[in-house]
Protein backbone atom coordinates (compact mmCIF):
# COMPACT_ATOMS: atom_id res chain seq x y z
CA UNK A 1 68.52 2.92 27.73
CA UNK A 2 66.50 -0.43 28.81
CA UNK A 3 64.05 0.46 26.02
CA UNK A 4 66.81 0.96 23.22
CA UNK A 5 68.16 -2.48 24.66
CA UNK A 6 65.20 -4.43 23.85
CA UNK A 7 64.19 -3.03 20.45
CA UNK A 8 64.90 -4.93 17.67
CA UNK A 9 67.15 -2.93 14.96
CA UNK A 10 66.14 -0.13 12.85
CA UNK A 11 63.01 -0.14 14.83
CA UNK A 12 60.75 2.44 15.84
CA UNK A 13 60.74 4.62 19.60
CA UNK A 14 57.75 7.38 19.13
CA UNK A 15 58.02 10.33 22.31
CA UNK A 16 54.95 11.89 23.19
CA UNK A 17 56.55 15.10 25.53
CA UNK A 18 55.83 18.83 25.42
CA UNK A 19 57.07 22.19 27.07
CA UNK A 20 56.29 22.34 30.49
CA UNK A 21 55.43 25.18 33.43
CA UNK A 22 56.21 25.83 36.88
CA UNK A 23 53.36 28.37 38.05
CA UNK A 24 54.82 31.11 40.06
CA UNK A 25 54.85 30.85 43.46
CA UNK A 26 53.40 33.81 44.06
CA UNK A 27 52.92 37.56 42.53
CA UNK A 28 56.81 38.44 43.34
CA UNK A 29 58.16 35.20 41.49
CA UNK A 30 58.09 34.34 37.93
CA UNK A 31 56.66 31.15 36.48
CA UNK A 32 59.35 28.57 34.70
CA UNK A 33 58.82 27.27 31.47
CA UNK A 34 61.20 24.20 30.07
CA UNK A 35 61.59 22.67 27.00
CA UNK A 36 61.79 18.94 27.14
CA UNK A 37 61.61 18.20 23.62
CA UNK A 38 64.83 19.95 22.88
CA UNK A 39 66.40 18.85 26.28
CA UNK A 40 65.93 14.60 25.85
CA UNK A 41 66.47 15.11 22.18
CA UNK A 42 70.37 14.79 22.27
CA UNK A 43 70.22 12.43 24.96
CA UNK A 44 68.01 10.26 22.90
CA UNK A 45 70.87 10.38 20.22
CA UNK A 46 73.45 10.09 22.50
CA UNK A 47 71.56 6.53 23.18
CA UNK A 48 71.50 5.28 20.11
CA UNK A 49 68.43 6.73 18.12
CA UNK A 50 68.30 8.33 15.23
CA UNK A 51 66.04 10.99 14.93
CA UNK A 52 63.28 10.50 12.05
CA UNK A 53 60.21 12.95 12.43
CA UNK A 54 58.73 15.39 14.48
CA UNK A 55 55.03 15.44 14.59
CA UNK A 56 52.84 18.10 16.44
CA UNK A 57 49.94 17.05 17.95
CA UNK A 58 47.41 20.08 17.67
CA UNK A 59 44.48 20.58 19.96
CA UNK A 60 41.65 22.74 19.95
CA UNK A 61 42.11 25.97 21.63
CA UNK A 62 38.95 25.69 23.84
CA UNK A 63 40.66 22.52 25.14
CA UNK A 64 43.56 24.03 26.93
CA UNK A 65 44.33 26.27 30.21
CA UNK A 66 44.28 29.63 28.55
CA UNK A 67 47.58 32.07 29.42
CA UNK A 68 46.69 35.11 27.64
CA UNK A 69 43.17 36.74 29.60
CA UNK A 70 45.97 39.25 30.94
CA UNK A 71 47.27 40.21 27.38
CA UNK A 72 43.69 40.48 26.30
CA UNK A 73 42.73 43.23 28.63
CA UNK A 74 46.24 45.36 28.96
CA UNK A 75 47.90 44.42 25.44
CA UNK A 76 51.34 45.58 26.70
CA UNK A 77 54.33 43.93 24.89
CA UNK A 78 56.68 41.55 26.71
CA UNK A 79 53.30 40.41 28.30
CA UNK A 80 52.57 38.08 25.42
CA UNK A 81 51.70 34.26 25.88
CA UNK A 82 50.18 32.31 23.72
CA UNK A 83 47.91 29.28 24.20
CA UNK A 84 50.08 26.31 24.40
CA UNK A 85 47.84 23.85 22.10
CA UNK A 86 50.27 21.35 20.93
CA UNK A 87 52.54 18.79 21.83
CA UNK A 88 55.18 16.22 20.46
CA UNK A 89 55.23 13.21 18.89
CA UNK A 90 59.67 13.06 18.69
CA UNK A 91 59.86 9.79 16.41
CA UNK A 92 63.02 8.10 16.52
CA UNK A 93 64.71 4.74 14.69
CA UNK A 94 67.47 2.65 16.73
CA UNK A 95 70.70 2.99 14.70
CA UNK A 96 71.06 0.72 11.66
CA UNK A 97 73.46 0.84 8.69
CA UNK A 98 70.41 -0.93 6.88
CA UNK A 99 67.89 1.18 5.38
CA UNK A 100 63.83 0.46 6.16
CA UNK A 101 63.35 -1.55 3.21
CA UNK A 102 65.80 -4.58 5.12
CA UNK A 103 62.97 -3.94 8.40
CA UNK A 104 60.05 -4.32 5.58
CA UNK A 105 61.74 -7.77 4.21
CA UNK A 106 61.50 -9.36 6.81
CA UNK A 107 57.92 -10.13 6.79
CA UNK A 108 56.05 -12.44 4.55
CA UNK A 109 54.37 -10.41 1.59
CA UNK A 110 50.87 -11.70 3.02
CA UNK A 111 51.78 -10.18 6.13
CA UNK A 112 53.08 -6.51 4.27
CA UNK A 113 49.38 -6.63 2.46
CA UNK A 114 47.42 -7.67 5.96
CA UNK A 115 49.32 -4.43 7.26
CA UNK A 116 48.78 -1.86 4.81
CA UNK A 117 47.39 1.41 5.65
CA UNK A 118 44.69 1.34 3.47
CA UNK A 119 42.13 3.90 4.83
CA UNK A 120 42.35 7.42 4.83
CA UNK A 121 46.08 8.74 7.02
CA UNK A 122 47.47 11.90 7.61
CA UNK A 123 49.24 13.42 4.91
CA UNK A 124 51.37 16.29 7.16
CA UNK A 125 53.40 16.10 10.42
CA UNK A 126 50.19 17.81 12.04
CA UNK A 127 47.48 15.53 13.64
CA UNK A 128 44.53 17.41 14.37
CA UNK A 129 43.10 15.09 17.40
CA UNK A 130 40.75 16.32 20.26
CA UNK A 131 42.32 15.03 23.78
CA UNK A 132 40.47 12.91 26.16
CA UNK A 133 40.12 13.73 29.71
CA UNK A 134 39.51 11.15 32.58
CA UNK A 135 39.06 11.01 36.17
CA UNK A 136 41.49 8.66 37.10
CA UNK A 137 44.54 9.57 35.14
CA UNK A 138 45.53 13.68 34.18
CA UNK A 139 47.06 12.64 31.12
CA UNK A 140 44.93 10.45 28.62
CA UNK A 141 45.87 9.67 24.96
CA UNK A 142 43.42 10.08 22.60
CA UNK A 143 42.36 6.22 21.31
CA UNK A 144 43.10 8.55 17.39
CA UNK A 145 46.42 9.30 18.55
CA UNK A 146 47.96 5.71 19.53
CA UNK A 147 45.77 3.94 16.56
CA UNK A 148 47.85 6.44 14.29
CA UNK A 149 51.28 5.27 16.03
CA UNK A 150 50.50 1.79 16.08
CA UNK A 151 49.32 1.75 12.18
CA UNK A 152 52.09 3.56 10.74
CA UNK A 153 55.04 2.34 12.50
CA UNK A 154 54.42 -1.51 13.19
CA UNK A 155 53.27 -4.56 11.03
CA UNK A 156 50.45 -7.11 12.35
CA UNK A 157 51.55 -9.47 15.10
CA UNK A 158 54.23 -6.93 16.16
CA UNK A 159 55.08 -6.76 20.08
CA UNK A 160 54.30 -2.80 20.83
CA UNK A 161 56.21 -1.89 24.22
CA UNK A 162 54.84 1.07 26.33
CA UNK A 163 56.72 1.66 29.77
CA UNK A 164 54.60 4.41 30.88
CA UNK A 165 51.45 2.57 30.18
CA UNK A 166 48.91 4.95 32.26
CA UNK A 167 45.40 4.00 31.61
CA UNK A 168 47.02 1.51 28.93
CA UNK A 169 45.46 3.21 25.80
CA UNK A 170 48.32 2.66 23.31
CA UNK A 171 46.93 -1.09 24.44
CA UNK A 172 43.97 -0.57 23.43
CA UNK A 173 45.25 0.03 20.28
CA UNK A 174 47.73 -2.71 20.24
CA UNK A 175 44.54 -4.71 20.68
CA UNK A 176 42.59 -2.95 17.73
CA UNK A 177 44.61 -2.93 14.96
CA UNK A 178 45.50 -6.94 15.89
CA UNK A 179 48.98 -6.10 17.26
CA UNK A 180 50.80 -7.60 20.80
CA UNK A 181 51.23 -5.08 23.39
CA UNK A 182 53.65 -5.18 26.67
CA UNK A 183 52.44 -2.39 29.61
CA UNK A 184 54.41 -1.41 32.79
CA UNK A 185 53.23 0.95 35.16
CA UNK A 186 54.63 1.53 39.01
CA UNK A 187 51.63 3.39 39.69
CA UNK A 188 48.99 0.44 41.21
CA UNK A 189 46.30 3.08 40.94
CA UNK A 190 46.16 3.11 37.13
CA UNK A 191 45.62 -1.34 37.22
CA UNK A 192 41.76 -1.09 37.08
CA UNK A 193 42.07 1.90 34.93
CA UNK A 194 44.25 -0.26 31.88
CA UNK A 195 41.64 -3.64 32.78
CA UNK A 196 39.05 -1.13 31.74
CA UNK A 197 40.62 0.23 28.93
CA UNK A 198 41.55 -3.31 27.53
CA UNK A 199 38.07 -3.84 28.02
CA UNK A 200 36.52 -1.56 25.27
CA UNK A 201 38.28 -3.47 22.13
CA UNK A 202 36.37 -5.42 20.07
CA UNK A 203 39.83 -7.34 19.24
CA UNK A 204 40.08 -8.55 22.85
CA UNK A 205 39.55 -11.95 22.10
CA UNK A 206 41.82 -12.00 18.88
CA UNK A 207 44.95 -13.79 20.28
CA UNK A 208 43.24 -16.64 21.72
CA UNK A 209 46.50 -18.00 22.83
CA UNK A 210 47.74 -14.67 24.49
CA UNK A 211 45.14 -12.74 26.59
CA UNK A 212 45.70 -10.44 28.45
CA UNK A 213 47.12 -10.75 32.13
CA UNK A 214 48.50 -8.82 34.91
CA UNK A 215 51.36 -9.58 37.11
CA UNK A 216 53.30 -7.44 39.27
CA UNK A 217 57.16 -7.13 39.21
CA UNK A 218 58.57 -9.79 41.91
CA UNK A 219 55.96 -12.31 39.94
CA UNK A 220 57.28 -11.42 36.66
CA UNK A 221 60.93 -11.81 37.44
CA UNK A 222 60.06 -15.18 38.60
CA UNK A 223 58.06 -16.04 35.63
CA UNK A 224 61.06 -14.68 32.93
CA UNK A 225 63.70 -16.39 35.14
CA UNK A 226 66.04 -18.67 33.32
CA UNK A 227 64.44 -17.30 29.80
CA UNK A 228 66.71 -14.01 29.28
């Protein structure tokens, strides 16, 4: 709801979620599979957002935990599970009775042309990206996956919100394609994780009014006090 609050209309809110599993507990129990893409959708609408594209995120086989060695040695139906090698991108607009073109006017036409995608995109709703594994956090984005996000649904100068930052990636990429990025993350293990991944842009230095900088929550109240 907060993050519907603070976007600006007809806006853009991309998901990145995927089915999940709850291994068995043992031999005499079954595992328990959920699907949270279909299960936050409605709430999502329910919000406010109106649902715009679903794009599947497809990974290499070799790349994922593989569910089907049983089914390859007995080959008894029912038994089936396949490789789960994708996940979702759930892309989403905040309500408007004005169409994308009114979003688009708003910016100078230097700033449209500055912001072009001009270099070879994705023509289909399936991105072909390897993941990236670390040792710090389970659950990396690939730098390919959050350039894509940031190129094709913001403009240059644009404030890009992520409130699950994790190792701060989608930063990263904030920071790359000359874009203004706002992190939160509860989890004080991941800090030195997003410092490092800040670290790796050659853009770091391109708001030389607005680097980068870290506060935690009681010092940020303090510093927003009397502004909202």
């Amino acid at each position: 709801k907060e993050v519907h609050r603070v976007t600006k209309e007809g806006r853009f809110f991309v998901l990145n979620t995927s089915p999940i599993i709850i291994p068995r507990i043992s031999r005499a129990h079954a595992s328990k599979r959920y699907p949270i893409p279909y299960d936050i959708h409605p709430l999502l609408v329910k919000m406010g957002w109106e649902f715009i594209d679903d794009i599947v995120w497809l990974k290499p086989e070799a790349c994922v935990k593989n569910r089907n060695a049983g089914f390859l040695q007995h080959r008894k139906p029912l038994a089936y599970k396949p490789n789960a090698v994708t996940e979702m991108l759930m892309v989403y607009r905040k309500k408007s009775d004005k169409l994308i073109d009114w979003n688009i006017q708003q910016y100078s036409w230097d700033k449209v042309k500055k912001s072009k995608v001009l270099d070879k995109y994705e023509t289909t709703n399936v991105w072909r990206i390897d993941p990236t594994f670390d040792k710090i956090h389970s659950a990396v984005f690939p730098i390919e996956l959050c350039n894509r996000v940031v190129k094709y649904y913001s403009f240059i100068g644009d404030l890009i919100f992520d409130p699950f930052a994790g190792s701060g990636t989608l930063g990263r990429a904030a920071l790359n394609l000359n874009r203004h990025f706002f992190l939160t993350e509860k989890e004080s293990k991941y800090i030195n994780r997003i410092k490092e991944e800040l670290n790796k842009s050659d853009n770091l230095f391109s708001f030389k009014d607005s680097q980068p900088s870290f506060v935690d929550l009681e010092n940020f109240i303090k510093s927003i006090k009397g502004t909202i």
